[in-house]
Protein backbone atom coordinates (compact mmCIF):
# COMPACT_ATOMS: atom_id res chain seq x y z
CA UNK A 1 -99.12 -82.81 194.14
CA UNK A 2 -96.79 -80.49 191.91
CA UNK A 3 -96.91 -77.03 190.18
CA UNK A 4 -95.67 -76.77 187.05
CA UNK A 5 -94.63 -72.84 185.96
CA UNK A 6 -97.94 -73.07 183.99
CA UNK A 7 -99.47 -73.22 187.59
CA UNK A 8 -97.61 -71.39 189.25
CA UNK A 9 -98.10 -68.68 187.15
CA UNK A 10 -102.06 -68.70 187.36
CA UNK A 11 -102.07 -68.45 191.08
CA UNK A 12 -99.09 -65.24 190.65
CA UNK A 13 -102.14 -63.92 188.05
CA UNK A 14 -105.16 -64.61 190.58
CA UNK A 15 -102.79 -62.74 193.69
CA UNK A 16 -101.95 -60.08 191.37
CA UNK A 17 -105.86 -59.22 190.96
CA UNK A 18 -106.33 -59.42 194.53
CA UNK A 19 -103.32 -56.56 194.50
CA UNK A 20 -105.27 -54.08 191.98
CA UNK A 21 -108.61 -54.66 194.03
CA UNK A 22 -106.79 -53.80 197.86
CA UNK A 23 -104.99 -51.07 196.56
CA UNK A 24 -106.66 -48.25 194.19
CA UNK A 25 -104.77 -45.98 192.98
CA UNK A 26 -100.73 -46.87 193.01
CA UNK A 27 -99.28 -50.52 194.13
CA UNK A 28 -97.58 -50.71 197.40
CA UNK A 29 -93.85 -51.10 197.66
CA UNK A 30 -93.13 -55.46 197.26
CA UNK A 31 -90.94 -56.77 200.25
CA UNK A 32 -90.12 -60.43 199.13
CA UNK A 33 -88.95 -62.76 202.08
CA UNK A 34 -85.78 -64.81 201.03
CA UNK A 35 -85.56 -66.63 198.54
CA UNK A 36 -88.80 -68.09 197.59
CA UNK A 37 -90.79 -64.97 199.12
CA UNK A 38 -88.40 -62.67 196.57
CA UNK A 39 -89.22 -65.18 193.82
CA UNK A 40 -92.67 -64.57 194.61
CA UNK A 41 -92.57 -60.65 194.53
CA UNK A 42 -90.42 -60.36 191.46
CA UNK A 43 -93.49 -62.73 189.57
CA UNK A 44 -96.04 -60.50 191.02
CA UNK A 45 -94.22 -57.59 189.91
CA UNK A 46 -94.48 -58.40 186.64
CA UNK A 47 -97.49 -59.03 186.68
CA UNK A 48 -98.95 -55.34 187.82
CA UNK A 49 -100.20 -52.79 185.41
CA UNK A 50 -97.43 -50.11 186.94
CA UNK A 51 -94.27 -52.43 188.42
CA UNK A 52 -93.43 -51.23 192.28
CA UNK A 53 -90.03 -50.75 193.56
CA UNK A 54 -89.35 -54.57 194.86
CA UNK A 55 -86.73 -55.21 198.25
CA UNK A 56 -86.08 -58.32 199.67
CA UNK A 57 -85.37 -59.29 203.58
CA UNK A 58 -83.79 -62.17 204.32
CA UNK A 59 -85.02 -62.92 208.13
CA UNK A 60 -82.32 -65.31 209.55
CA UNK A 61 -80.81 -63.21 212.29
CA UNK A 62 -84.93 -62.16 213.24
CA UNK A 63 -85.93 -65.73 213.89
CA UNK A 64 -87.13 -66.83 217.41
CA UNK A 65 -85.81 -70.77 216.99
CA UNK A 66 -82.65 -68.92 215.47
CA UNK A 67 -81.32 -70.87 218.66
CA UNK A 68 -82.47 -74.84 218.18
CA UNK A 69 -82.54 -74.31 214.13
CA UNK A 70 -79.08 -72.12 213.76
CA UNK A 71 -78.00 -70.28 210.61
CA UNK A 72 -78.65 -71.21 207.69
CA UNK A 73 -75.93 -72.00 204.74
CA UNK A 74 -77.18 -68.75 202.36
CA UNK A 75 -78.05 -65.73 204.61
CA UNK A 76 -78.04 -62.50 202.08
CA UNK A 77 -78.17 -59.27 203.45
CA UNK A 78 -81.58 -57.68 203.11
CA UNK A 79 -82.25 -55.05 200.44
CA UNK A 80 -84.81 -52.06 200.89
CA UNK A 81 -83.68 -49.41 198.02
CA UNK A 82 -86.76 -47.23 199.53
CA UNK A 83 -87.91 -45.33 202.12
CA UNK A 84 -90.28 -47.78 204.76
CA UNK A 85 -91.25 -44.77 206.76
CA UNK A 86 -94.87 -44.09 205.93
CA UNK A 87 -94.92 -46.50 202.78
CA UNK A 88 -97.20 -49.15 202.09
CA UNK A 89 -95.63 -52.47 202.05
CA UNK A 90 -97.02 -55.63 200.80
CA UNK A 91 -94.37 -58.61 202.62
CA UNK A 92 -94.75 -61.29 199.76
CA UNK A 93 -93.58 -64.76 201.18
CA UNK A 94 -93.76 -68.79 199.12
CA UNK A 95 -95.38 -70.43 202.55
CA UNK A 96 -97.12 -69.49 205.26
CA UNK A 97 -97.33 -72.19 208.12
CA UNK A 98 -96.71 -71.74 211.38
CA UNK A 99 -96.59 -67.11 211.07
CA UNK A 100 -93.04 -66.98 212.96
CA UNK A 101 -91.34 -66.17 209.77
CA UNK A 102 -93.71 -63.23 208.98
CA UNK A 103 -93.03 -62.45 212.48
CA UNK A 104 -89.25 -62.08 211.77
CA UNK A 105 -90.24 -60.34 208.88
CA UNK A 106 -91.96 -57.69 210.24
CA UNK A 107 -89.86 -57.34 213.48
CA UNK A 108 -86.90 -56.70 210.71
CA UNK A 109 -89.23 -54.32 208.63
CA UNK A 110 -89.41 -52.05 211.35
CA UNK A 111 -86.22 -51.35 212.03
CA UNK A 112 -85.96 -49.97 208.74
CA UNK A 113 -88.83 -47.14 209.73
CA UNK A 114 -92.29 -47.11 210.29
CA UNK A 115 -94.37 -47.98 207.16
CA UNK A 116 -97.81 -46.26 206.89
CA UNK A 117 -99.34 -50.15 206.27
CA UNK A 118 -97.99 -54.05 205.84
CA UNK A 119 -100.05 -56.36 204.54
CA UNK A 120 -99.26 -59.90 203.55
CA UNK A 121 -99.40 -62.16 199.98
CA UNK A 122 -98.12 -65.52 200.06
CA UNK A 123 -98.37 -68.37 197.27
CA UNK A 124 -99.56 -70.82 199.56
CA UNK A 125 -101.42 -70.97 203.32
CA UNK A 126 -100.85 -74.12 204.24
CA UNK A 127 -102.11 -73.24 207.82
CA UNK A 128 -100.59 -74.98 211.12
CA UNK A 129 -100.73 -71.47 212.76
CA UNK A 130 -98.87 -71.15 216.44
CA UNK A 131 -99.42 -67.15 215.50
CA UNK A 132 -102.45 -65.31 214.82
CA UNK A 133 -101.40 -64.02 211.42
CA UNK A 134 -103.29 -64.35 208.53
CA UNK A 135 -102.60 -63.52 204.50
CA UNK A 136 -104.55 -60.43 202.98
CA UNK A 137 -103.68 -62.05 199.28
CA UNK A 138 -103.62 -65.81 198.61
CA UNK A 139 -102.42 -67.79 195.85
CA UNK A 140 -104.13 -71.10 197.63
CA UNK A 141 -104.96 -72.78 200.86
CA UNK A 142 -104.08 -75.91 201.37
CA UNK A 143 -105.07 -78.36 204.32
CA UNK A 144 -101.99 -80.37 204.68
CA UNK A 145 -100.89 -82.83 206.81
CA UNK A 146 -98.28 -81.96 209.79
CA UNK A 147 -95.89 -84.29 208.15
CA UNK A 148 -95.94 -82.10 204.74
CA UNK A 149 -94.75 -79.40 203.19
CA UNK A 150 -94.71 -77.09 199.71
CA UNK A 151 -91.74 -76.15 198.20
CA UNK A 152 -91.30 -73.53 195.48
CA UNK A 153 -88.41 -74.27 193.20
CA UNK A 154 -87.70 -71.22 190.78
CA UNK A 155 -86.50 -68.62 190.21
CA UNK A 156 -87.21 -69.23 186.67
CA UNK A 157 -89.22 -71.46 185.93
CA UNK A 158 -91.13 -71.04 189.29
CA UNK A 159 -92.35 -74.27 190.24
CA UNK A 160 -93.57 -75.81 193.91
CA UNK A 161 -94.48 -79.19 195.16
CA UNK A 162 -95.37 -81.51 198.19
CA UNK A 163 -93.32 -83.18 199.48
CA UNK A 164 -93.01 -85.22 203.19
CA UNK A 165 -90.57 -84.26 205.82
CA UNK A 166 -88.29 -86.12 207.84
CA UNK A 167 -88.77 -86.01 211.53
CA UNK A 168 -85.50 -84.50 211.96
CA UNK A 169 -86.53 -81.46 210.19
């Protein structure tokens, strides 16, 4: 199955109305995970009636297989050009699986400060949880097989696809 930008850009349009009806009156602050997260965000962004401040975290050095996966090629540094203590965050991710890297995520978000809330969008829920963590905003949900993945291409044009996985992945 594949996501062309014409796709892609309905589900960024069906999570961006699930942003104006969880938050009132002003958007939270976007915190896109690296790279496809980020990707994510900056879409949404554009998307909003009033566009938030956007940062971007890239979780390499937070991750709890950091040990059997290593680093990998294209660590960034992460960029928060606002204040986390007693903001409201939306983390903005492509995938969510297995929850570790929202984990990371979040473990790295708070030693930045103390944000008043985090909540969680991601383009795709793929499920395969081995955390209890759970989106608040949700592009789609697929039920895929342990043997598959999605992957978002992009920036520009953002598209995603499935694709099968090697056992030595």
């Amino acid at each position: 199955m594949r996501w062309n930008q014409a796709d892609t850009d309905a589900l960024i349009t069906v999570m961006s109305e699930q942003v104006a009806s969880l938050y009132d009156a002003a958007p939270p602050l976007l915190v896109g995970i690296q790279s496809g997260g980020a990707w994510v965000a900056s879409a949404l962004r554009a998307r909003l009636p009033v566009e938030p401040p956007i940062g971007s975290l890239d979780v390499s050095f937070y991750r709890d297989d950091f040990d059997t996966r290593g680093l990998k090629r294209s660590v960034k540094p992460s960029d928060l050009p606002f204040e986390v203590d007693g903001a409201h965050l939306l983390l903005v991710d492509d995938v969510l699986m297995t929850g570790r890297t929202i984990r990371a995520a979040m473990n790295e978000l708070f030693d930045f400060g103390r944000p008043a809330s985090v909540r969680l969008a991601v383009m795709f829920d793929i499920g395969h949880r081995e955390l209890p963590i759970r989106p608040d905003i949700c592009g789609e949900t697929l039920a895929l097989p342990p043997h598959q993945r999605v992957e978002l291409a992009g920036p520009a044009p953002l598209t995603a696809e499935i694709r099968d996985i090697r056992p030595e992945e």
